[in-house]
N, C-alpha and C. Protein backbone atom coordinates (compact mmCIF):
# COMPACT_ATOMS: atom_id res chain seq x y z
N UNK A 1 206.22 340.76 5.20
CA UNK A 1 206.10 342.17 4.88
C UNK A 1 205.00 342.80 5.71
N UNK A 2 205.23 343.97 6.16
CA UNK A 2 204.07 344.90 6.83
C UNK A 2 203.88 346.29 6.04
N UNK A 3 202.75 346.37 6.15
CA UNK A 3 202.56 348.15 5.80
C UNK A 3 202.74 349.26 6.79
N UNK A 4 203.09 350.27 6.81
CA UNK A 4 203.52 350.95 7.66
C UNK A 4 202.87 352.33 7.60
N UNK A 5 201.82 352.49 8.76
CA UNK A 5 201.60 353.79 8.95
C UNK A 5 201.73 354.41 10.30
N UNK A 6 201.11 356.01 10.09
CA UNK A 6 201.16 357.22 11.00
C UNK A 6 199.67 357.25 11.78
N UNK A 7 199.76 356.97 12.85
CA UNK A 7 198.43 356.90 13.39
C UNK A 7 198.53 358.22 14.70
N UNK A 8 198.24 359.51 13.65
CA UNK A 8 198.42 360.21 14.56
C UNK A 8 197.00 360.15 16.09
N UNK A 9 196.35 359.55 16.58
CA UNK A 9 195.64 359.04 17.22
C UNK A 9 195.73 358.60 18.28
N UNK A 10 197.02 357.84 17.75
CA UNK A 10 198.04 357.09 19.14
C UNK A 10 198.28 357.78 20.78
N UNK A 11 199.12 357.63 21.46
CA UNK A 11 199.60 358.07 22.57
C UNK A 11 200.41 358.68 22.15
N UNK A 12 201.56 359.86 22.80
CA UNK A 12 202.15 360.67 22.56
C UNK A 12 203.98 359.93 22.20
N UNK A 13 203.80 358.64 22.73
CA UNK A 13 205.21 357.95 22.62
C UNK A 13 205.45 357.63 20.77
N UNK A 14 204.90 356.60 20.77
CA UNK A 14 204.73 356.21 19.30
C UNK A 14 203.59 356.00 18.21
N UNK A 15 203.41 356.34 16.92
CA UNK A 15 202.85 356.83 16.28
C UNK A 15 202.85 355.73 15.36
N UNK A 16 203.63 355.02 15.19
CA UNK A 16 203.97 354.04 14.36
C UNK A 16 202.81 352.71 14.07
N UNK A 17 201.97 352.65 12.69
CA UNK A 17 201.30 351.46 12.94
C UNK A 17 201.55 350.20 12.04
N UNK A 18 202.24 349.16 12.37
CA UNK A 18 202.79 348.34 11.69
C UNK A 18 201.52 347.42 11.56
N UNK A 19 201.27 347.11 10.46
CA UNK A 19 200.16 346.40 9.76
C UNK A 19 200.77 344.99 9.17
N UNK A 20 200.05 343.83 9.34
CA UNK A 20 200.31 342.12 8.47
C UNK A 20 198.89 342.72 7.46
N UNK A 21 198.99 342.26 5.93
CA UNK A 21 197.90 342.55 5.01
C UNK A 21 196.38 342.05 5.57
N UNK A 22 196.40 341.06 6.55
CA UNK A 22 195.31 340.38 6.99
C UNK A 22 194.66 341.26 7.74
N UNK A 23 195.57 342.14 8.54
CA UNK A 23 194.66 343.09 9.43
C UNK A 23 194.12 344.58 8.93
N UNK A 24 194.02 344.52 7.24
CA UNK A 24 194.11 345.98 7.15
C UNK A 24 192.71 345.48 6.25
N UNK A 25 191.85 346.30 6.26
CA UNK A 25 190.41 345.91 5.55
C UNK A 25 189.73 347.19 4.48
N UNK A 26 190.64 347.96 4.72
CA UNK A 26 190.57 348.91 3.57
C UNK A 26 191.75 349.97 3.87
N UNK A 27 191.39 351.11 2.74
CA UNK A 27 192.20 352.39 2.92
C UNK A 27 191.75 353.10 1.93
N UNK A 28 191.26 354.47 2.45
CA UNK A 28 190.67 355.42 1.97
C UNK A 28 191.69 356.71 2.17
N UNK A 29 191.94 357.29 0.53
CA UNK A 29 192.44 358.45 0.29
C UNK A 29 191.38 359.87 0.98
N UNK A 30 192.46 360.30 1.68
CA UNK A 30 191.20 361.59 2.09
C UNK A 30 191.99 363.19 1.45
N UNK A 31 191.71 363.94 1.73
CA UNK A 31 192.15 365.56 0.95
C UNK A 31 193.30 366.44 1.79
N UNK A 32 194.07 365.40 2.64
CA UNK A 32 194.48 366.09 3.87
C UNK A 32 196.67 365.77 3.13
N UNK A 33 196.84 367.12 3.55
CA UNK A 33 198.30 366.78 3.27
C UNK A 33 198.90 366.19 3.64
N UNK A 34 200.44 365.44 3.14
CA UNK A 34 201.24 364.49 3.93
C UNK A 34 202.56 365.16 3.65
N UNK A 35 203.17 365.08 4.98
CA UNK A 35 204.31 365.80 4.71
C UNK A 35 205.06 365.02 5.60
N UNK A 36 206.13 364.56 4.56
CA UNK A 36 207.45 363.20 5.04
C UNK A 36 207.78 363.47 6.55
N UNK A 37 208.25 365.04 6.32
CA UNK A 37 209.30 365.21 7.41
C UNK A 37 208.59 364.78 8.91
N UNK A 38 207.45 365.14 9.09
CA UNK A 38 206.74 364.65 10.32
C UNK A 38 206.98 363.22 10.41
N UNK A 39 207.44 362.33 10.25
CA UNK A 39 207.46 361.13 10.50
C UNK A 39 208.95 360.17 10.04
N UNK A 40 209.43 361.02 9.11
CA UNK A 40 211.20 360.58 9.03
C UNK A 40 212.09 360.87 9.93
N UNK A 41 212.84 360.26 10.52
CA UNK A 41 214.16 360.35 11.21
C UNK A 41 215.18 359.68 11.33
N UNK A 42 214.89 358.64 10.16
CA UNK A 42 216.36 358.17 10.14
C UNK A 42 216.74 358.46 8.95
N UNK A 43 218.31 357.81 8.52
CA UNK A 43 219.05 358.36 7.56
C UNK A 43 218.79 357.07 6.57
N UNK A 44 217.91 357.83 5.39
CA UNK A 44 217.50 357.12 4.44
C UNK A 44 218.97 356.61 3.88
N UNK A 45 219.71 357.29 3.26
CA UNK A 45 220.95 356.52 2.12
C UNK A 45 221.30 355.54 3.15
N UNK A 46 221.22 355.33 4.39
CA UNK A 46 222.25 354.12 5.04
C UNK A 46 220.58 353.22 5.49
N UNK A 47 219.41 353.76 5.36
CA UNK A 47 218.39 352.28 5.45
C UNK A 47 217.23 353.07 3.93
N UNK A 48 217.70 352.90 3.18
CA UNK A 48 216.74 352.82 2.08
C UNK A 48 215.34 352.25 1.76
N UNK A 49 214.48 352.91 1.20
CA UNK A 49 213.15 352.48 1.17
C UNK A 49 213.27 351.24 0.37
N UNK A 50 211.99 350.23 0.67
CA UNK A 50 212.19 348.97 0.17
C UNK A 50 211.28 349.54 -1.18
N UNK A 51 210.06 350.12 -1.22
CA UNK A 51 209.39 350.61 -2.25
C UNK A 51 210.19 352.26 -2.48
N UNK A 52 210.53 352.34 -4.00
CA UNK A 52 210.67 354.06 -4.47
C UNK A 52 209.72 354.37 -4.29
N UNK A 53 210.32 355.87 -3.68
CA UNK A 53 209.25 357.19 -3.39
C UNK A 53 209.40 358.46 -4.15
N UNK A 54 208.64 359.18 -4.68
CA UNK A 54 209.05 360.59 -5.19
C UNK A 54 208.87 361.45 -4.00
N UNK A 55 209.50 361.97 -2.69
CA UNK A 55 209.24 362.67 -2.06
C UNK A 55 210.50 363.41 -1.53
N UNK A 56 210.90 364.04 -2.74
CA UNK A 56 212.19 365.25 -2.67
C UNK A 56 213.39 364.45 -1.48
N UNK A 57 214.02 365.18 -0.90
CA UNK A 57 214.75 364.82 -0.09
C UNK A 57 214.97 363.47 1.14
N UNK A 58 213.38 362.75 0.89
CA UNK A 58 212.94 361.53 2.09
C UNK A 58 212.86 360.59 1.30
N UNK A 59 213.14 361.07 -0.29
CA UNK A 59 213.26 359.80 -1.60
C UNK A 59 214.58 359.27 -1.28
């Protein structure tokens, strides 16, 4: 299993930061919005989230 984040930080190609639990040493909530659509593009009903999400239409 990996965790999967948005590293907007990155280079302009991919954004994507795939994490093993060993390499992640914390995570801090900050006050800043998240909004699905910036980072969805595929078609959830044909690859479904492995964890439920409440996030309207990217659920």
């Amino acid at each position: 299993n990996r965790y999967h984040s948005w590293d907007y930080e990155s280079d302009t190609k991919n954004h994507t930061l795939s994490l093993v639990r060993d390499q992640i040493k914390s995570i801090e909530p900050t006050e800043e919005d998240f909004d699905p659509a910036e980072f969805i593009t595929w078609d959830i009903s044909s690859s479904p989230w492995y964890t439920e999400r409440d996030w309207g239409e990217y659920s």
